[in-house]
Protein backbone atom coordinates (compact mmCIF):
# COMPACT_ATOMS: atom_id res chain seq x y z
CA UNK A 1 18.84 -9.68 -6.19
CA UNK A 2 15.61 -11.57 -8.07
CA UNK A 3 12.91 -12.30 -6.08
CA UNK A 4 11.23 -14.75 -8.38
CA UNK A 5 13.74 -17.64 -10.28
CA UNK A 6 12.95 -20.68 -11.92
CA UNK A 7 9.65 -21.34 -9.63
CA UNK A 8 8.48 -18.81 -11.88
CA UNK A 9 8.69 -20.74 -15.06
CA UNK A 10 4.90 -22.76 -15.01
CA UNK A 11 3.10 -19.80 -14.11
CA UNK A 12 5.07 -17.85 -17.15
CA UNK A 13 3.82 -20.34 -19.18
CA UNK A 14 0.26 -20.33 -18.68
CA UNK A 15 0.27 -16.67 -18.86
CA UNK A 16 1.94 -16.53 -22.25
CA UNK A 17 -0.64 -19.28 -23.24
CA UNK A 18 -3.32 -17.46 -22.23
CA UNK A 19 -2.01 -14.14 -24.25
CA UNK A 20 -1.86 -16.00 -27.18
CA UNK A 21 -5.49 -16.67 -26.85
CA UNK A 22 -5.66 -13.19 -26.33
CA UNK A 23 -3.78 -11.79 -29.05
CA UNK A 24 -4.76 -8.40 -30.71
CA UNK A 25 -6.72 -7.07 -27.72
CA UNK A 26 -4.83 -8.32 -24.72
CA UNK A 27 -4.56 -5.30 -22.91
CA UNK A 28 -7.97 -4.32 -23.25
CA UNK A 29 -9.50 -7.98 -23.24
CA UNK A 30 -7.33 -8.70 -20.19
CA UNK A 31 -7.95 -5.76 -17.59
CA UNK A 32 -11.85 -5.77 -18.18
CA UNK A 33 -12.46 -8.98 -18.76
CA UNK A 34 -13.06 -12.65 -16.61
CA UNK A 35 -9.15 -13.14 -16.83
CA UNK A 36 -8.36 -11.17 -14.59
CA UNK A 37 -10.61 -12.41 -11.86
CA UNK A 38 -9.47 -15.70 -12.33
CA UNK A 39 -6.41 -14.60 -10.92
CA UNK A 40 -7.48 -13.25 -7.30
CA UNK A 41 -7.11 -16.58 -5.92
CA UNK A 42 -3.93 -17.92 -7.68
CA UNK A 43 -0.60 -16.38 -6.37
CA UNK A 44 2.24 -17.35 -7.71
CA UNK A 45 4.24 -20.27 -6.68
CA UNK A 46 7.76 -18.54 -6.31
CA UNK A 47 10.40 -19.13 -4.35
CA UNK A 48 10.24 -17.36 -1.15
CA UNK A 49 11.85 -13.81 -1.43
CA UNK A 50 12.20 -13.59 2.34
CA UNK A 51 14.52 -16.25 2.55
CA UNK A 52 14.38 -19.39 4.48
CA UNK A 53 13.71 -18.11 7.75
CA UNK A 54 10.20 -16.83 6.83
CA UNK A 55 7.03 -18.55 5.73
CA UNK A 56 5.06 -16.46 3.94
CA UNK A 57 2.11 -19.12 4.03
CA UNK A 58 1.49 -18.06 7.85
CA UNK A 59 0.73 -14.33 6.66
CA UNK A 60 -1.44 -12.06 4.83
CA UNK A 61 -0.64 -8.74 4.65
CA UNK A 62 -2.73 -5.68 4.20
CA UNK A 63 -2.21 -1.90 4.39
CA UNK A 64 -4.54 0.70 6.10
CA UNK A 65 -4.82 4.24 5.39
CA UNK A 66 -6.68 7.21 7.73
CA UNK A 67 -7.03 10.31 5.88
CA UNK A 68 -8.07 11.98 8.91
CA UNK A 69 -4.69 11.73 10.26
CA UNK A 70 -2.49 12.55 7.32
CA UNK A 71 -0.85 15.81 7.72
CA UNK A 72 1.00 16.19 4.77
CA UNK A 73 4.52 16.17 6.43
CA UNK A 74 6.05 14.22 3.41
CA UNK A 75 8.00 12.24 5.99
CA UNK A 76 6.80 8.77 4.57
CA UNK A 77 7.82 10.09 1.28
CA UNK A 78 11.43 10.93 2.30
CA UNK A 79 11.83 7.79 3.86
CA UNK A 80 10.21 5.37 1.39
CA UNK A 81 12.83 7.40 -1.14
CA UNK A 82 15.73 6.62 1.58
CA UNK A 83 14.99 3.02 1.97
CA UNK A 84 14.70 2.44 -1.38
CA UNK A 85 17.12 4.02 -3.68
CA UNK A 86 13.79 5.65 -5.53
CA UNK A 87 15.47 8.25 -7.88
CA UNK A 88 14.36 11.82 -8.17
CA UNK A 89 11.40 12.29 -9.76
CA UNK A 90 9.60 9.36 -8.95
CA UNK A 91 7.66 7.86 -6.04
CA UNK A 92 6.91 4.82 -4.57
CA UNK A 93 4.40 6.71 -2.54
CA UNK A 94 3.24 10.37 -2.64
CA UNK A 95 0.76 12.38 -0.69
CA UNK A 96 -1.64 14.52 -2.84
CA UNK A 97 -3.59 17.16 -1.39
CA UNK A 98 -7.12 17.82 -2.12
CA UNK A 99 -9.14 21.18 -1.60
CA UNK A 100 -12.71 21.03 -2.45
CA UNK A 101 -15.50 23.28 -3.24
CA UNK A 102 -19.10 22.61 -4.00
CA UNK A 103 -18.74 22.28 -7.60
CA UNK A 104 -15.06 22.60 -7.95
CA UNK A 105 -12.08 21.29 -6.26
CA UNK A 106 -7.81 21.06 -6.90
CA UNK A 107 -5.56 18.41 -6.45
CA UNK A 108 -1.88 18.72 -6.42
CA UNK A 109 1.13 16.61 -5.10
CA UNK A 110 4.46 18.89 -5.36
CA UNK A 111 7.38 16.46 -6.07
CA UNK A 112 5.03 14.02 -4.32
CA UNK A 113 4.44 15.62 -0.96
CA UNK A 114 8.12 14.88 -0.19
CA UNK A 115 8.56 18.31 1.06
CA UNK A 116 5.25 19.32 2.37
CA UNK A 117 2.72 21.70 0.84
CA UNK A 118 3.03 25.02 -0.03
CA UNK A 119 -0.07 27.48 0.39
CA UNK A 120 -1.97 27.43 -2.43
CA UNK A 121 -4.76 30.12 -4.20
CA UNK A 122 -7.72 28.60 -5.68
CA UNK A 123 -10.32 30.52 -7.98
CA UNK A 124 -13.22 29.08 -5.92
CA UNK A 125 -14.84 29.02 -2.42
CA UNK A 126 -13.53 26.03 -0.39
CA UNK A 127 -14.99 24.15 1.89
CA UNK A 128 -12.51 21.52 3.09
CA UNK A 129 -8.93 20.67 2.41
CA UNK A 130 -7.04 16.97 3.01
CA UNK A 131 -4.33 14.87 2.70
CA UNK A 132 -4.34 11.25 0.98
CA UNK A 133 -1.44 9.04 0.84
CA UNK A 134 -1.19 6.89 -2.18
CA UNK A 135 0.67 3.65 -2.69
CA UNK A 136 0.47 0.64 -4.76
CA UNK A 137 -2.60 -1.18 -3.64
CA UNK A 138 -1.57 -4.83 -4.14
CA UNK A 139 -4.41 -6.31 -5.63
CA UNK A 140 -5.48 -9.53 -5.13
CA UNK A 141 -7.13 -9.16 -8.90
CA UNK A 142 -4.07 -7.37 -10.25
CA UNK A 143 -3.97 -5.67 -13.76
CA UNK A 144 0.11 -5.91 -13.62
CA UNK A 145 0.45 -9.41 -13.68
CA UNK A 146 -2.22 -10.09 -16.41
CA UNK A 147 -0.60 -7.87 -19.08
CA UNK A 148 2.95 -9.11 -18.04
CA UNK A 149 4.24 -10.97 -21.03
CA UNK A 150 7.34 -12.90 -19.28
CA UNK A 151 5.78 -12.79 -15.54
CA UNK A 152 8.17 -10.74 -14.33
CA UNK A 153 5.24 -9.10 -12.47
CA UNK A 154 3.67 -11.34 -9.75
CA UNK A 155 1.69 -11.98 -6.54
CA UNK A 156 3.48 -13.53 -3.66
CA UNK A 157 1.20 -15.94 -0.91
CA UNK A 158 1.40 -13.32 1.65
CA UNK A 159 -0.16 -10.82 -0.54
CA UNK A 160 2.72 -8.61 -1.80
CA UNK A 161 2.48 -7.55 -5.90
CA UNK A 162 6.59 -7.95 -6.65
CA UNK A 163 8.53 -7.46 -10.06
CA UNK A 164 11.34 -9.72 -10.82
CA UNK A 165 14.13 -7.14 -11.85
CA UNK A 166 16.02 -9.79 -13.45
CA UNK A 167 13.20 -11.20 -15.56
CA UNK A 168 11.57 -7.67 -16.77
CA UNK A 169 12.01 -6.30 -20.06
CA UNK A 170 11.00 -2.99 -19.04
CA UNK A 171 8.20 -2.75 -21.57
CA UNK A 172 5.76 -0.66 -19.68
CA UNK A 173 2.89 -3.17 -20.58
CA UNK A 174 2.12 -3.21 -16.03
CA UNK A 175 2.74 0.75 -15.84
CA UNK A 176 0.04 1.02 -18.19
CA UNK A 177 -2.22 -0.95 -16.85
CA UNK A 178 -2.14 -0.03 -13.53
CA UNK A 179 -4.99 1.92 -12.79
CA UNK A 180 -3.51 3.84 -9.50
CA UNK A 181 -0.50 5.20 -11.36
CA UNK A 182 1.76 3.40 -8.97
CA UNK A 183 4.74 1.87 -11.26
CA UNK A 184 7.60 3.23 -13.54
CA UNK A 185 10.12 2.36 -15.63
CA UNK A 186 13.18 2.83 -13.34
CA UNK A 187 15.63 5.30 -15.25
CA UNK A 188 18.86 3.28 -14.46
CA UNK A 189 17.65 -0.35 -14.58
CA UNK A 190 15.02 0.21 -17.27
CA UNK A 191 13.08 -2.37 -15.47
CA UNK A 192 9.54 -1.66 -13.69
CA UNK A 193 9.72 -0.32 -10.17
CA UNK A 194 7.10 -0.02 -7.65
CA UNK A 195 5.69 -0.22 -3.82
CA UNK A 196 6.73 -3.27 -2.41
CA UNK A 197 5.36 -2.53 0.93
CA UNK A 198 9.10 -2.48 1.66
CA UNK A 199 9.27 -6.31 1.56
CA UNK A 200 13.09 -6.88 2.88
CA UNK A 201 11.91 -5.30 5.91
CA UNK A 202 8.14 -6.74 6.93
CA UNK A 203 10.19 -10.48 5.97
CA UNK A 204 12.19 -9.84 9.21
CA UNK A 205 9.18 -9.07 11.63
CA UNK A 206 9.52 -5.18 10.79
CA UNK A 207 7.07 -2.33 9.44
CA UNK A 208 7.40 -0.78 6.16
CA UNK A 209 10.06 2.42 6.47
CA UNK A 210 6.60 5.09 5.06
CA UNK A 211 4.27 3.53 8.45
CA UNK A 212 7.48 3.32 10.93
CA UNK A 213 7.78 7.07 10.07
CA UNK A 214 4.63 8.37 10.27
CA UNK A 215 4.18 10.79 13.32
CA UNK A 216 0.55 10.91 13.53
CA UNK A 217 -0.26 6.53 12.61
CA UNK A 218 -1.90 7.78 9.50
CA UNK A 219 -0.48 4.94 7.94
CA UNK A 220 -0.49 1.22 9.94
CA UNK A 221 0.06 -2.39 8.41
CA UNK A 222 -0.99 -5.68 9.12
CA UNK A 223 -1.43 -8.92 9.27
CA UNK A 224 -4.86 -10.57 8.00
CA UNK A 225 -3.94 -13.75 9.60
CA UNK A 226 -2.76 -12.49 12.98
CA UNK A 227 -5.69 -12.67 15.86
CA UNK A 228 -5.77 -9.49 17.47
CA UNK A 229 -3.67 -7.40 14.94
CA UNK A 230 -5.23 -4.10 14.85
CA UNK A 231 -5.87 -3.25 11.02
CA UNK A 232 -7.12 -6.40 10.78
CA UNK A 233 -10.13 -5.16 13.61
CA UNK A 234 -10.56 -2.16 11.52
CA UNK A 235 -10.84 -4.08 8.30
CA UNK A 236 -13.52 -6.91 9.41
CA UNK A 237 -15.56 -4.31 11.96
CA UNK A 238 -15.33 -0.80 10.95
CA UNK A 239 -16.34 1.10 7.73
CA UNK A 240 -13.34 1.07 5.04
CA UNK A 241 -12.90 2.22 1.27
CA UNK A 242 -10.58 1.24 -1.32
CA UNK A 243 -9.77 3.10 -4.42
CA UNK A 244 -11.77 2.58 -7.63
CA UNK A 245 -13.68 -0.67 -6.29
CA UNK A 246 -15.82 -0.70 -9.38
CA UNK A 247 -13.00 -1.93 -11.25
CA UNK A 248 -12.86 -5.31 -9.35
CA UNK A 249 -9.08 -5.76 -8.47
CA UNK A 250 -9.65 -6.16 -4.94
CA UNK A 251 -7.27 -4.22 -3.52
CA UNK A 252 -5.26 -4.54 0.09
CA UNK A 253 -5.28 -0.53 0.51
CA UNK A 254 -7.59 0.11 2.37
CA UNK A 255 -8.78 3.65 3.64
CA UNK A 256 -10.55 4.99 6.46
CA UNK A 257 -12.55 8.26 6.25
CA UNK A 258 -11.98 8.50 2.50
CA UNK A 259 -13.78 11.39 0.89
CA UNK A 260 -15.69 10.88 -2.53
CA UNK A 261 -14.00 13.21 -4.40
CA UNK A 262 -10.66 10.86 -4.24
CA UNK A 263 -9.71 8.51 -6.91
């Protein structure tokens, strides 16, 4: 089912307007450059993919990470694959595990945490070892939607980064672009797949399927707009990261105890 239909069409527009402008450097010109800010502020004006019962003007979603807690079970894996159809070999979210030395350290993610970690041997003294679950990170500045050439890619009010299946051409412009390696091109569709902070579920008052899973509330989401919703207390009060802030996307991942050797 498309979550984006003829509401679509205007903001398709103006993007393929602006590539034109753009034309023989978009990619590049596009993901560095003042276009891509522009569009922090400017969701798209789609039709509601929640339906009529929801009102995706009262919310604002966000998504909050402590690395502290991850234990590398792979259960948000398993059921992020469960809840949605992901085919083998490819993840919506993943868990990599980090082991770090002073001047040396390994990362790995076997078949994407899904069924825990193996020991591993590294050729160097280690000081610490971690988990860090990794998801798309729904930016407010998103690289996905600029590059998109029919704006199959897009923003939704509440905050969620969704593709229209039904409008993508599968071209792989968005996987490219996205700097957290959190899209593909779906093997039976041929159409871009991705996190969509399991959307048919948080539009009927529930949690996505990775946090409901999580035995140790590694992973929580929230509500930006809700008084008294707890990741939104973490998020204004305490001390949070995000992955690769230097590149200005502004994203709604946020992380808690996030060591500097992640990115």
């Amino acid at each position: 089912m498309s979550d984006c239909h003829d509401g679509c069409n205007g903001g398709r527009r103006e993007f393929l307007a602006g590539t034109l402008k753009l034309a023989g450097g978009a990619v590049v010109t596009v993901i560095g450059g003042s276009a891509l800010a522009s569009s922090s502020s400017s969701p798209t004006s789609a039709p509601r993919p929640g339906g009529g019962g929801y009102d995706w003007n009262e919310h604002l979603w966000a998504y909050l990470i402590d690395t502290t807690k991850c234990i590398g079970c792979g259960s948000c894996a398993r059921a992020c694959k469960a809840e949605n159809d992901v085919p083998d070999g490819f993840f919506r979210t993943w868990i990599e595990r980090y082991v770090v030395g002073n001047e040396e350290s390994h990362v790995d993610s076997p078949n994407g945490g899904m069924d825990g970690f193996p020991p591993v041997q590294v050729g160097f003294v280690a000081n610490k070892s971690f988990f860090v679950p990794k998801i798309c990170n729904h930016c407010r500045a998103t690289p996905c939607t600029q590059v998109c050439p029919v704006g199959a890619s897009y923003r939704t009010k509440d905050g969620a980064v969704l593709v229209d299946a039904e409008s993508c051409i599968g071209c792989g412009y968005c996987v490219q672009a996205c700097p957290y390696g959190s899209r593909f091109i779906h093997p039976a569709t041929h159409t871009a797949s991705k996190c969509t902070w399991c959307y048919h579920r948080i539009t009927k008052g529930l949690k996505p399927a990775c946090v409901t899973v999580c035995p140790t509330q590694a992973r929580q989401f929230g509500d930006l707009k809700k008084d008294g919703d707890p990741v939104r207390a973490v998020i204004e009060h305490d001390r949070v990261q995000i992955l690769q802030g230097h590149l200005l996307t502004e994203p709604q991942c946020y992380y808690t105890h996030l060591d500097k050797e992640v990115r």
